[in-house]
C-alpha atoms as a PDB file:
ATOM      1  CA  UNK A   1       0.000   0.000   0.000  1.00  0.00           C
ATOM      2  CA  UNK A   2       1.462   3.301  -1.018  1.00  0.00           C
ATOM      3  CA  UNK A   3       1.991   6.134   1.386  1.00  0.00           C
ATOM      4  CA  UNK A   4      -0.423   8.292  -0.167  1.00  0.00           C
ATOM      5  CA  UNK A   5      -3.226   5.712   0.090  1.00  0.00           C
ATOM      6  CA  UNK A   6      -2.467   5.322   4.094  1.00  0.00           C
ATOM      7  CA  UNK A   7      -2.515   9.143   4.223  1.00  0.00           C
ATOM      8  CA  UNK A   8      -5.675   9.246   2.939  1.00  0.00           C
ATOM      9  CA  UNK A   9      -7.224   6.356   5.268  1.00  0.00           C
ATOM     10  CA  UNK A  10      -5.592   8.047   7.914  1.00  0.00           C
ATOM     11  CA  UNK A  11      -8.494  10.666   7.183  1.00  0.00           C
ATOM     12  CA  UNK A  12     -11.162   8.723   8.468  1.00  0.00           C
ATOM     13  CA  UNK A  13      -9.912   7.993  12.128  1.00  0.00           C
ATOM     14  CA  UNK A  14      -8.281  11.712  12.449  1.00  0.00           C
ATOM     15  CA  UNK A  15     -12.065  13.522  11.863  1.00  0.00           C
ATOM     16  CA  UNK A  16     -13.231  10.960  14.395  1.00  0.00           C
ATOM     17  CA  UNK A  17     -10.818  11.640  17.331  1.00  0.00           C
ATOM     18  CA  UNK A  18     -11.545  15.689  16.135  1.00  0.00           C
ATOM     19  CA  UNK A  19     -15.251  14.756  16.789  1.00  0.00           C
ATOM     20  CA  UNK A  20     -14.742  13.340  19.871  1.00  0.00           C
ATOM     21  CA  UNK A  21     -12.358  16.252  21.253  1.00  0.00           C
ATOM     22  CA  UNK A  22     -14.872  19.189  20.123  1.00  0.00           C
ATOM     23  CA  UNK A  23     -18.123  17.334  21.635  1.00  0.00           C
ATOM     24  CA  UNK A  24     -15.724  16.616  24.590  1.00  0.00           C
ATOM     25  CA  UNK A  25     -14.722  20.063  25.044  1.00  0.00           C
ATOM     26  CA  UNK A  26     -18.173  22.073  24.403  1.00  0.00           C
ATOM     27  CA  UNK A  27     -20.030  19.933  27.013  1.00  0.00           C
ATOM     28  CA  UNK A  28     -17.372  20.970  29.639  1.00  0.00           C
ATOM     29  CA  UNK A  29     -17.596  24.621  28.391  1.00  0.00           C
ATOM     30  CA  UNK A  30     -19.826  26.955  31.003  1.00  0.00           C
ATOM     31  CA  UNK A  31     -22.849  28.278  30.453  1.00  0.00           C
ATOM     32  CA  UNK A  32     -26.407  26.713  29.352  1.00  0.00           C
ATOM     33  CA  UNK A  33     -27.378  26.731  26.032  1.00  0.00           C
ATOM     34  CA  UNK A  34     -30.938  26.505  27.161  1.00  0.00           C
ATOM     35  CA  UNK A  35     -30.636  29.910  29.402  1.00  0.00           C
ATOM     36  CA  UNK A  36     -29.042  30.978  26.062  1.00  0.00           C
ATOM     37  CA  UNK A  37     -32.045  30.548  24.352  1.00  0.00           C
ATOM     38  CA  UNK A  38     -34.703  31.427  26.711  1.00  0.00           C
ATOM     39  CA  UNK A  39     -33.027  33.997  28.706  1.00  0.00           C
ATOM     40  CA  UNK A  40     -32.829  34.185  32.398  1.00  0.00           C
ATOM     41  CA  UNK A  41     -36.489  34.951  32.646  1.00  0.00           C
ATOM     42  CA  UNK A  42     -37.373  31.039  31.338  1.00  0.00           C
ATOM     43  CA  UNK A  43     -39.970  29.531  34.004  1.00  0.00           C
ATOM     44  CA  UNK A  44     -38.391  25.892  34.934  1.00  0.00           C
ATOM     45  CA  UNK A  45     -40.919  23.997  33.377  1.00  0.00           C
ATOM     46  CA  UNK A  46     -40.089  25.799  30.049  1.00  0.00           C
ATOM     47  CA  UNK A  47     -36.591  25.247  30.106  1.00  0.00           C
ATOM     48  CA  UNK A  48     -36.877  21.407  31.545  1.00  0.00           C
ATOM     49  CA  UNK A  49     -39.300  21.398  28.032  1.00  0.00           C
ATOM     50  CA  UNK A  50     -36.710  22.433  25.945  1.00  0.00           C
ATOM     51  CA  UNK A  51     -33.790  20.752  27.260  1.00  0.00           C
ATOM     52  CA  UNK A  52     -36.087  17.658  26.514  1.00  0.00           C
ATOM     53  CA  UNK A  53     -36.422  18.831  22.699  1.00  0.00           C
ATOM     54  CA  UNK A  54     -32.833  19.324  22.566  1.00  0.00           C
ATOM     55  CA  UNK A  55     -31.751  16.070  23.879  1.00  0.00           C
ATOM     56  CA  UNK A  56     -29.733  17.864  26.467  1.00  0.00           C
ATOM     57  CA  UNK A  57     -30.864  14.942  29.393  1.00  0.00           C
ATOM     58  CA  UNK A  58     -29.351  12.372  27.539  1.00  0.00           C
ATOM     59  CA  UNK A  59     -25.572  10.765  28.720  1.00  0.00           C
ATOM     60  CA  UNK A  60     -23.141  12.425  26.921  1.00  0.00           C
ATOM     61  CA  UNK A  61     -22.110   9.288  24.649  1.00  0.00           C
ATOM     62  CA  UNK A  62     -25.811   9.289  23.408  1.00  0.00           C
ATOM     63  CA  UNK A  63     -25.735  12.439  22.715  1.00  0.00           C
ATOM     64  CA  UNK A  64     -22.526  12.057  20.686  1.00  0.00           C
ATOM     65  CA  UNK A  65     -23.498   8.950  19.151  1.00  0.00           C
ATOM     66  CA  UNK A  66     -26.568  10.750  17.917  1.00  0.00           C
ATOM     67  CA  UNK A  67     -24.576  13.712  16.670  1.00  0.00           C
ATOM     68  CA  UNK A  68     -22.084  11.339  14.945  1.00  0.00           C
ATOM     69  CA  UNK A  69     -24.777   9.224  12.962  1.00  0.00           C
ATOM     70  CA  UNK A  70     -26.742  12.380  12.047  1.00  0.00           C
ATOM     71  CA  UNK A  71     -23.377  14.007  10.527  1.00  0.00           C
ATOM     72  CA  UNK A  72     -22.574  10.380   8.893  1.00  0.00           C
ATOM     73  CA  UNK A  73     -25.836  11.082   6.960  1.00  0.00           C
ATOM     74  CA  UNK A  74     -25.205  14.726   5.825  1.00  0.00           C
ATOM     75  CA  UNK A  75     -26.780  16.206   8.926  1.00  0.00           C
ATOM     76  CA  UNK A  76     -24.908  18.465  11.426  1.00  0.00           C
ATOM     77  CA  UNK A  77     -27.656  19.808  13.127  1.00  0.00           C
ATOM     78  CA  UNK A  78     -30.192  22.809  13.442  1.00  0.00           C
ATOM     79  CA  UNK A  79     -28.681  25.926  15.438  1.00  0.00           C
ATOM     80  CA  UNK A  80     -29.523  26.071  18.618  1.00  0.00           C
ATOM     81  CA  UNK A  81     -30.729  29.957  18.568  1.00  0.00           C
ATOM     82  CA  UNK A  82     -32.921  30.410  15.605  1.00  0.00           C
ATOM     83  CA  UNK A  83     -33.295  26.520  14.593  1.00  0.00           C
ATOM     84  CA  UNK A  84     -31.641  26.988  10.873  1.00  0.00           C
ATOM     85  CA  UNK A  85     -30.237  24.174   9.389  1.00  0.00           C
ATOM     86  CA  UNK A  86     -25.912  24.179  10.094  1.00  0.00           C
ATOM     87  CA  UNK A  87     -24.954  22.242   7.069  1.00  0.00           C
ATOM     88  CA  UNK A  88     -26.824  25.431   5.314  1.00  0.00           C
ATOM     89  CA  UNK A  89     -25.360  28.523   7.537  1.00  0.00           C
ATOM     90  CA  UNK A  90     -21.911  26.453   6.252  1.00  0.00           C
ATOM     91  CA  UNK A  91     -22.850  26.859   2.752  1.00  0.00           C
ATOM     92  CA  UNK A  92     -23.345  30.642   3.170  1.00  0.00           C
ATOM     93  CA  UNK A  93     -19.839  31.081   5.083  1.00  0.00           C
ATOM     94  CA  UNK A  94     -17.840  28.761   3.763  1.00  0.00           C
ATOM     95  CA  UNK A  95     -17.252  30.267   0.037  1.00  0.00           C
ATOM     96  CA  UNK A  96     -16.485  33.703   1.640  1.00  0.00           C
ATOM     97  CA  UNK A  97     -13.718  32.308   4.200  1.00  0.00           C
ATOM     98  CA  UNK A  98     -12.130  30.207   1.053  1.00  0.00           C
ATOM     99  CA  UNK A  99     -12.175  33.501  -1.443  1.00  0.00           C
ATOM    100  CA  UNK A 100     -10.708  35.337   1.753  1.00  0.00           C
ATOM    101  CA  UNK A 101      -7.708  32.489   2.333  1.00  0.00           C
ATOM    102  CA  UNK A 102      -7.225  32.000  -1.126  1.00  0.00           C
ATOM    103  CA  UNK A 103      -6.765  35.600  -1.939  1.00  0.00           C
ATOM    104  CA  UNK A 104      -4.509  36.392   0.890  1.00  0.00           C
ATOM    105  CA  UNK A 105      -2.640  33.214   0.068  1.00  0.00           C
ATOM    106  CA  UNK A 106      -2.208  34.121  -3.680  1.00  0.00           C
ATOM    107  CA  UNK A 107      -1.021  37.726  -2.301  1.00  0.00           C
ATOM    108  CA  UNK A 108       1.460  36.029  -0.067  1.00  0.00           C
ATOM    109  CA  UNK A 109       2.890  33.727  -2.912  1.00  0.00           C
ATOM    110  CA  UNK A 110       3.082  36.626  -5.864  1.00  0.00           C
ATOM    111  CA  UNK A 111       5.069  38.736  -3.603  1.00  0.00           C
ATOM    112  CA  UNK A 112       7.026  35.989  -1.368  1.00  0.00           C
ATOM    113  CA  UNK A 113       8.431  33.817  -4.682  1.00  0.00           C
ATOM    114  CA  UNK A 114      10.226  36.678  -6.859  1.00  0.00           C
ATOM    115  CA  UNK A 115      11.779  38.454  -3.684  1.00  0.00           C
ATOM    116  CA  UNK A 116      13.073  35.388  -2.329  1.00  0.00           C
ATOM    117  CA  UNK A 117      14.635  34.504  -5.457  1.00  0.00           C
ATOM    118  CA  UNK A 118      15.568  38.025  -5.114  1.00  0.00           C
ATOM    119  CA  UNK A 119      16.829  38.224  -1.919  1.00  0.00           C
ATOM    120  CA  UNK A 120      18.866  34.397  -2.410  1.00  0.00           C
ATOM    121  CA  UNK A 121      20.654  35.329  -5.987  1.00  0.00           C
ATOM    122  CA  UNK A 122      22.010  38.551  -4.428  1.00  0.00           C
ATOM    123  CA  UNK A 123      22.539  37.654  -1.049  1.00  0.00           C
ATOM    124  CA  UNK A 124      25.146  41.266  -0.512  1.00  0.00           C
ATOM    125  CA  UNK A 125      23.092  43.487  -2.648  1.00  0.00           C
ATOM    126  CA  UNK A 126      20.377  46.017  -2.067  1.00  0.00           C
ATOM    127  CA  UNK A 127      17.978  44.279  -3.166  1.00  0.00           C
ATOM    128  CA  UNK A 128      18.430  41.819  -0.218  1.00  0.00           C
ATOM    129  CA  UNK A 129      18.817  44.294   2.455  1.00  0.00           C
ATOM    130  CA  UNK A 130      15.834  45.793   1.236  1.00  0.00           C
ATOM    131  CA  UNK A 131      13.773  42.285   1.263  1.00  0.00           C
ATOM    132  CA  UNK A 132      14.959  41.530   4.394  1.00  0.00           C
ATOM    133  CA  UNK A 133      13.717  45.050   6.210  1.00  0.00           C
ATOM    134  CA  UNK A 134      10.144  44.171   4.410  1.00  0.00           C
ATOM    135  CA  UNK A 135      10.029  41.179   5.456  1.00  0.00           C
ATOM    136  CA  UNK A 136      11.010  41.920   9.014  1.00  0.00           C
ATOM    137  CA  UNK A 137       8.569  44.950   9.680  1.00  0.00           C
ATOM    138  CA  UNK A 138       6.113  42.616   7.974  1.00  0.00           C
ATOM    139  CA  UNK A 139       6.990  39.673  10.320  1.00  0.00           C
ATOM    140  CA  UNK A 140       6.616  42.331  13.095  1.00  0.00           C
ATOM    141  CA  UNK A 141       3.286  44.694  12.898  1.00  0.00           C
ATOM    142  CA  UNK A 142      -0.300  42.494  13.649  1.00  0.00           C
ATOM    143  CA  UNK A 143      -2.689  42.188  10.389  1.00  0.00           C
ATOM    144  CA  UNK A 144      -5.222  43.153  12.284  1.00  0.00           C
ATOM    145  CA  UNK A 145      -3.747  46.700  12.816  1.00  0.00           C
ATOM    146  CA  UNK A 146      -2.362  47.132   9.037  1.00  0.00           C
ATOM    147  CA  UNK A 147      -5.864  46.430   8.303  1.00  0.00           C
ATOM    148  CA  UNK A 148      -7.393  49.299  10.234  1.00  0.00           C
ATOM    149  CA  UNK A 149      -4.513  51.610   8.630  1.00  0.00           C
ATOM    150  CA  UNK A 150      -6.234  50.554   5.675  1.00  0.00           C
ATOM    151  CA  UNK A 151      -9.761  51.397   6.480  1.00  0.00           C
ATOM    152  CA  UNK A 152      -8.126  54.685   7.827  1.00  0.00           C
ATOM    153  CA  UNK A 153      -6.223  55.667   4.479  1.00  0.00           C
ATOM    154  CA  UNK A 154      -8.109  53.345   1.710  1.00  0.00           C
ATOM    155  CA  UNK A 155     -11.422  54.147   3.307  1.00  0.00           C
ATOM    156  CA  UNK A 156     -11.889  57.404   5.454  1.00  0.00           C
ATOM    157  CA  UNK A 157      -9.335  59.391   3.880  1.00  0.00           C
ATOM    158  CA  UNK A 158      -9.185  58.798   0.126  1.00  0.00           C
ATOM    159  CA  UNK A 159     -12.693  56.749   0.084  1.00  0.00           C
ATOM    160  CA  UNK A 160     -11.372  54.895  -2.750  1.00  0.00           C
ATOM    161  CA  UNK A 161     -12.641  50.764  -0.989  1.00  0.00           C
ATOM    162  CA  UNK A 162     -15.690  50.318   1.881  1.00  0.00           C
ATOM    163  CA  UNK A 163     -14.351  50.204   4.906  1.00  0.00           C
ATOM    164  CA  UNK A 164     -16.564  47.071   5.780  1.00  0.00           C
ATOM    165  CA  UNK A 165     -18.903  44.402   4.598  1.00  0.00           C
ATOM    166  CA  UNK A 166     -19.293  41.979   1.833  1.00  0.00           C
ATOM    167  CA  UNK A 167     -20.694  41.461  -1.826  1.00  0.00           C
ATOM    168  CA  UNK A 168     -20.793  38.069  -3.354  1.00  0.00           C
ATOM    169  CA  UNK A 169     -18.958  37.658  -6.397  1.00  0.00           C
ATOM    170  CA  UNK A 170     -22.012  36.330  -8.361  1.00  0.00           C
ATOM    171  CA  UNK A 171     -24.006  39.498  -7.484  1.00  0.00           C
ATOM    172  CA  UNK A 172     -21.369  41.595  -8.566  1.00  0.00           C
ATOM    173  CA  UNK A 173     -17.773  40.902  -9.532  1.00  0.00           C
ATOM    174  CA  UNK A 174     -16.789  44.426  -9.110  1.00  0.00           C
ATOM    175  CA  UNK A 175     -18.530  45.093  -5.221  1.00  0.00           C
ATOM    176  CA  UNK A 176     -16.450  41.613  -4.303  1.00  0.00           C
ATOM    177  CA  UNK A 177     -12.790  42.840  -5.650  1.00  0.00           C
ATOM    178  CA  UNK A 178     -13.861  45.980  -3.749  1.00  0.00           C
ATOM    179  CA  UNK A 179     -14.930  45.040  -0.265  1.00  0.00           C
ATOM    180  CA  UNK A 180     -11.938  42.204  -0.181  1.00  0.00           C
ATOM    181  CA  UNK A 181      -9.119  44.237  -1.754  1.00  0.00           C
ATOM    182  CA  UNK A 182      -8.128  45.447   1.987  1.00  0.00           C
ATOM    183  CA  UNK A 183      -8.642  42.134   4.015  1.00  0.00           C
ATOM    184  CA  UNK A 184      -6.330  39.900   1.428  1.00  0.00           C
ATOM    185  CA  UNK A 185      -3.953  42.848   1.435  1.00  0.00           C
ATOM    186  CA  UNK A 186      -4.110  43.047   5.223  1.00  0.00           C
ATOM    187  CA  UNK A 187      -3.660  39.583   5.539  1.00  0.00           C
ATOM    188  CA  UNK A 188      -1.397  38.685   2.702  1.00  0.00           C
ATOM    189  CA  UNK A 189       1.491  40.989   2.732  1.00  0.00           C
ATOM    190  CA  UNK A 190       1.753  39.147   6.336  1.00  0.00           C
ATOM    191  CA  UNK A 191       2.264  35.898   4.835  1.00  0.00           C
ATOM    192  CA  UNK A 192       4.650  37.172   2.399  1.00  0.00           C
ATOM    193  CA  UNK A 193       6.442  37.724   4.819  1.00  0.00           C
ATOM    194  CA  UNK A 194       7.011  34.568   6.347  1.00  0.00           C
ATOM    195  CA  UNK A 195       7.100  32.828   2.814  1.00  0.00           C
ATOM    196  CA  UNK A 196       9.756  35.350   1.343  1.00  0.00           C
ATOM    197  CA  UNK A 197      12.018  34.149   4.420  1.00  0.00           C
ATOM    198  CA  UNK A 198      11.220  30.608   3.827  1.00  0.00           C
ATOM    199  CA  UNK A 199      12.019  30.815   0.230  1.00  0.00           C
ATOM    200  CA  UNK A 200      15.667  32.669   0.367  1.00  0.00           C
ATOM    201  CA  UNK A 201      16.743  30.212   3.085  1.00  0.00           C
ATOM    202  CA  UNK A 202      15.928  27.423   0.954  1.00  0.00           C
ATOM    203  CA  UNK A 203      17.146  28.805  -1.832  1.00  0.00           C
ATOM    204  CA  UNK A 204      20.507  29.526  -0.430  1.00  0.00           C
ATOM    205  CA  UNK A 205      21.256  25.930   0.308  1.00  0.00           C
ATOM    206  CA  UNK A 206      20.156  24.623  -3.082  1.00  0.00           C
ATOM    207  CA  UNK A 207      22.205  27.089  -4.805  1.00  0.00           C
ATOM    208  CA  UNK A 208      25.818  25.869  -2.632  1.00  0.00           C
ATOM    209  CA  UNK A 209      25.009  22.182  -4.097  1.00  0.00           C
ATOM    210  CA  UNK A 210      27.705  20.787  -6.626  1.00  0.00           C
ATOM    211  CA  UNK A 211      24.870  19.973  -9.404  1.00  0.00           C
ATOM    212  CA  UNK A 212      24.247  23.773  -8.945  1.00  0.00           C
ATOM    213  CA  UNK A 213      28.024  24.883  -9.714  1.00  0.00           C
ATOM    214  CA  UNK A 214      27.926  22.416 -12.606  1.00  0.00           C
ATOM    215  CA  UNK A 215      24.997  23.950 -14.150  1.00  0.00           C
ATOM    216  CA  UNK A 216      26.366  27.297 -14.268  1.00  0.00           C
ATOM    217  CA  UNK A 217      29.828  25.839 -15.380  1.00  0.00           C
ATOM    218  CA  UNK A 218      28.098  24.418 -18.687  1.00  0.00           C
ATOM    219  CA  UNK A 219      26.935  27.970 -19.984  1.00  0.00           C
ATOM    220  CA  UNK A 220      23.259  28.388 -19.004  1.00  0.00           C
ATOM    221  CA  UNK A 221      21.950  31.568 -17.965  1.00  0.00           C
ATOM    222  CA  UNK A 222      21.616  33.077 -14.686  1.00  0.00           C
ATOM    223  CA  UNK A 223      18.036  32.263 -14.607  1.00  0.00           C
ATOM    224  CA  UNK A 224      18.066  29.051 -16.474  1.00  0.00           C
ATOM    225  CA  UNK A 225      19.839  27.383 -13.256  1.00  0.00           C
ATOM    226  CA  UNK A 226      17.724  29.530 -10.625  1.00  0.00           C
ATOM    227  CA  UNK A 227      14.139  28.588 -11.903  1.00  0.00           C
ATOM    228  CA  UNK A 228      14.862  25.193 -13.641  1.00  0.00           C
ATOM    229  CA  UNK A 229      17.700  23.611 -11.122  1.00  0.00           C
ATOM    230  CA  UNK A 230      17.534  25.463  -7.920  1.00  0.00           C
ATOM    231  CA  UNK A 231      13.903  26.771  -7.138  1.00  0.00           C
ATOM    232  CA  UNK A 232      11.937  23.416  -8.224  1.00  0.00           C
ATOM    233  CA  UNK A 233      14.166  21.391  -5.261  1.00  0.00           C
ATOM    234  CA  UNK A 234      14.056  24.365  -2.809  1.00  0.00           C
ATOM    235  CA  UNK A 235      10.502  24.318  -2.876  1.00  0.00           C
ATOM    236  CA  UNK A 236       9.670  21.034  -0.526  1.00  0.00           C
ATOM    237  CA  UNK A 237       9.649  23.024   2.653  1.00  0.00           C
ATOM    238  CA  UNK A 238       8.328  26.285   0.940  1.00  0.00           C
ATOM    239  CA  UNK A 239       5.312  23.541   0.049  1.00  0.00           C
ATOM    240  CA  UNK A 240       5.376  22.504   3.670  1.00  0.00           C
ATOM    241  CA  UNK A 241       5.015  25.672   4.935  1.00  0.00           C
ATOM    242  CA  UNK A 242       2.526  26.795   2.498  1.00  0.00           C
ATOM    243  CA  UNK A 243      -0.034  24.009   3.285  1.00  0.00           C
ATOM    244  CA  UNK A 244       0.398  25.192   7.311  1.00  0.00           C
ATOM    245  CA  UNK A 245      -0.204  28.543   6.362  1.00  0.00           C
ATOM    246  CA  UNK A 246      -3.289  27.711   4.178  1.00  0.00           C
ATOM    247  CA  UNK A 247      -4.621  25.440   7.076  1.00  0.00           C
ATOM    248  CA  UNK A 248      -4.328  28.132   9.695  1.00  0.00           C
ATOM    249  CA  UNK A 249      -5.850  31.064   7.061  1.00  0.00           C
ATOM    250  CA  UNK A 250      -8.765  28.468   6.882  1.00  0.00           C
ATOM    251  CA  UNK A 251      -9.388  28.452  10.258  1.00  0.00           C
ATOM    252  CA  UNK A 252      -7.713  31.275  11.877  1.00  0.00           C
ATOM    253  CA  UNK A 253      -9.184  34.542   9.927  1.00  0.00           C
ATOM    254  CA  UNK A 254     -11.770  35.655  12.719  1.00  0.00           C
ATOM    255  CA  UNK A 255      -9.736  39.072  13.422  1.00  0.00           C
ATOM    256  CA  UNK A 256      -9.789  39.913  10.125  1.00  0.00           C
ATOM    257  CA  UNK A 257     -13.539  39.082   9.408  1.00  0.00           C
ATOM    258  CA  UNK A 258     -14.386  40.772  12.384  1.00  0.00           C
ATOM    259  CA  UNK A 259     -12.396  43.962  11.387  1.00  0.00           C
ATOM    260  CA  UNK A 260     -14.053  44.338   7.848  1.00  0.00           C
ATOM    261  CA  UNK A 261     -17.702  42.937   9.248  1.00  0.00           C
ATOM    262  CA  UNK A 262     -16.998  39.601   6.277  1.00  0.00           C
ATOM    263  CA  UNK A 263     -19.757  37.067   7.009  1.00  0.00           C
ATOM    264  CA  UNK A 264     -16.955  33.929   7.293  1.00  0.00           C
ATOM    265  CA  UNK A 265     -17.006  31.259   8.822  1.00  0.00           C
ATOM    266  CA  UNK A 266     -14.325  32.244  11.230  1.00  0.00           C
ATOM    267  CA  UNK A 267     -17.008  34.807  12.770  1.00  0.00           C
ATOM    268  CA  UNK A 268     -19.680  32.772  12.561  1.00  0.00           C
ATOM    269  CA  UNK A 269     -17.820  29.955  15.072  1.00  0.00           C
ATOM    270  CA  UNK A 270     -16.838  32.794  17.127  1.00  0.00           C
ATOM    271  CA  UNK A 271     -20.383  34.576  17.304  1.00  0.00           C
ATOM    272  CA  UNK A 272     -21.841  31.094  18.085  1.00  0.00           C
ATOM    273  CA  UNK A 273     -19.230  30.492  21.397  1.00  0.00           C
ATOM    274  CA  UNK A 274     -20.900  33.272  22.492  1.00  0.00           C
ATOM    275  CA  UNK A 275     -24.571  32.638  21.999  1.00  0.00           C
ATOM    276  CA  UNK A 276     -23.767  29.220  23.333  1.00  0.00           C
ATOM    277  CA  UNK A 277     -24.652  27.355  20.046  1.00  0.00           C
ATOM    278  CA  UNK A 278     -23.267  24.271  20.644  1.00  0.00           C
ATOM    279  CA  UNK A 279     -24.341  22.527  17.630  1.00  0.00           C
ATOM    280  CA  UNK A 280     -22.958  25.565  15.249  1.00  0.00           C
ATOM    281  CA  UNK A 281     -19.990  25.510  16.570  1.00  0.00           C
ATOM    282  CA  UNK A 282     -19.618  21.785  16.222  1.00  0.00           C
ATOM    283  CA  UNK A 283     -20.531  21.554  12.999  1.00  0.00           C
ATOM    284  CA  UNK A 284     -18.254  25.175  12.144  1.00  0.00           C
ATOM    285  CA  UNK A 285     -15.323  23.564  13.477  1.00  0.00           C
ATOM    286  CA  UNK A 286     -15.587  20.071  11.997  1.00  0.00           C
ATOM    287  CA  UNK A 287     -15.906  21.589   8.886  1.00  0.00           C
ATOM    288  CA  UNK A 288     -12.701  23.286   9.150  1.00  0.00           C
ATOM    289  CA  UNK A 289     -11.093  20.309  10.246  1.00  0.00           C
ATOM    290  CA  UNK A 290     -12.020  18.867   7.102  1.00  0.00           C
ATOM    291  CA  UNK A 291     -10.572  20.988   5.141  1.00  0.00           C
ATOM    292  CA  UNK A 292      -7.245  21.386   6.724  1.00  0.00           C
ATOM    293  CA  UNK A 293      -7.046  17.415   6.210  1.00  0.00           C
ATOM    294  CA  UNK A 294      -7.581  18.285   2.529  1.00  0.00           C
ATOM    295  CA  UNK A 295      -5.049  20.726   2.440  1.00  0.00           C
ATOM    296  CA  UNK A 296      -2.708  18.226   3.982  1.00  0.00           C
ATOM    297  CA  UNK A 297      -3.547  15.268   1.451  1.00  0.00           C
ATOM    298  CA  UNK A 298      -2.873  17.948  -1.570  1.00  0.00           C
ATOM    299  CA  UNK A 299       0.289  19.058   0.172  1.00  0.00           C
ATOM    300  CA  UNK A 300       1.561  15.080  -0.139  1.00  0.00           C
ATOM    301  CA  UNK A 301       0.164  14.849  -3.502  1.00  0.00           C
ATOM    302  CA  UNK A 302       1.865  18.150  -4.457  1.00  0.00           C
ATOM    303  CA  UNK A 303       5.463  17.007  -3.239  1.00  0.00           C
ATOM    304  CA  UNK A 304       5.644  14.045  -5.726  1.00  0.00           C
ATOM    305  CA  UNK A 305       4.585  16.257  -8.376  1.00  0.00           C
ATOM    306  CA  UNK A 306       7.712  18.797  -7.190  1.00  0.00           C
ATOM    307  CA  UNK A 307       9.647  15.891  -6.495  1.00  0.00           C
ATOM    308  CA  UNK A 308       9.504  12.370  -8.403  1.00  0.00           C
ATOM    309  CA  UNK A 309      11.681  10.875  -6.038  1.00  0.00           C
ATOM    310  CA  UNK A 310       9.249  10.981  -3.458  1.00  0.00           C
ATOM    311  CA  UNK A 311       7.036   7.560  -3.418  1.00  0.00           C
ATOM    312  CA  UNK A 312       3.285   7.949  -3.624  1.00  0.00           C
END
């Protein structure tokens, strides 16, 4: 059995023990989901009702074991505040966190890749002084604050972007570019950062191999040996570090949704701690479990690609 094919089993009991840890932790959590709902106010024989209708009285494994088969079957539940189906909030917040990774991501690559080739071919120049500062200050200052300078200049001062809110890109293409221009900014020059780093250190010990001197001692361009020798075998741990950083923008972009008021799924998780929605939150972060093992899976697949050598 190939590696790749054990990866991908390994899928099956990983979700599991991430089911069992979220129901786990949520039941521990404080707070009563039913005083959530009906308020302090709630006569006892109200809330007693509801915590029947919830299933709330049951053991803890039943309740699991019902959650589990329901989600086997395509069903994560009905919110505990207003009774909407999960799987369907998910559907609403899910594209909008994915455009928001995705974009920051892409922003993070396009800048990270050409100044740490940059940065590695002329490792006493300028240009790598320069890199280095950039990457440093953006290392250094919080997304969350270089988004508000954003709002500040982009929005208040020059009015050229919204300072908030969202427009799907079906509804209209131009709204969308518009109202997430400053969040995948915000977030991606960040990134950049930390991938501009990654890719001049790897860099810089590809280019010291022998085959690397022998490639420039046949003739072939500067750039010849850089992007066809050197960058395609310096870019295993750039790949590894890439499929982290996707994993955490997939599950980790609450500041910035909150900031610029984007209807993701990172809020959505967060806004549902607070009202106590159990279920929504279960179902919220299962969902981004899922898709971190996804990224993982294309991360392996994407290293034989890079790398033949590697066994699938």
């Amino acid at each position: 059995m190939s590696p790749l094919i054990k990866r991908i089993l390994l899928v099956i009991p990983t979700l599991l023990l991430v089911s069992m840890v979220i129901f786990s932790l949520l039941a521990i959590l404080p707070g009563d989901p039913v005083t959530a709902i009906l308020g302090l106010e709630a006569t006892p024989e109200a809330a007693v009702a509801l915590r029947l209708q919830l299933g709330l009285d049951d053991p803890l494994y039943v309740q699991y074991a019902r959650w589990l088969w329901n989600v086997l079957h395509g069903d994560l539940g009905r919110s505990f505040i207003d009774r909407t189906p999960v799987i369907d909030v998910l559907m609403q917040r899910l594209p909008v966190t994915i455009e928001l990774a995705v974009g920051s991501f892409a922003v993070g690559i396009l800048i990270a890749v050409p100044a740490g080739i940059l940065s590695a071919v002329r490792p006493r120049g300028i240009a790598n002084y320069f890199t280095t500062l950039v990457a440093l200050f953006g290392m250094s200052v919080p997304h969350f604050w270089l988004g508000m300078m954003f709002i500040i200049l982009f929005a208040v001062k020059l009015g050229w972007l919204p300072a908030s809110g969202y427009v799907p890109f079906t509804e209209d293409w131009r709204g969308n570019l518009a109202a997430m221009c400053m969040p995948v900014l915000a977030t991606g020059l960040r990134e950049s950062a930390i991938l501009m780093r990654m890719v001049r250190s790897s860099l810089l010990e590809v280019l010291n191999e022998d085959y690397i001197r022998t490639a420039f001692s046949k003739g072939l361009r500067d750039w010849q040996v850089v992007i066809g020798h050197a960058l395609r075998n310096a870019l295993i741990p750039v790949v590894t570090a890439s499929g982290l950083m996707v994993s955490v923008l997939l599950g980790g972009l609450v500041i910035t949704e909150s900031i610029f008021a984007i209807p993701g799924m990172g809020k959505m998780i967060v806004d549902a701690i607070f009202q106590r929605d159990y279920v929504m939150v279960q179902g919220g972060v299962l969902a981004a479990a899922l898709m971190v093992v996804i990224v993982n899976l294309a991360v392996d697949v994407l290293y034989t690609v890079i790398d033949p050598r590697i066994e699938r």
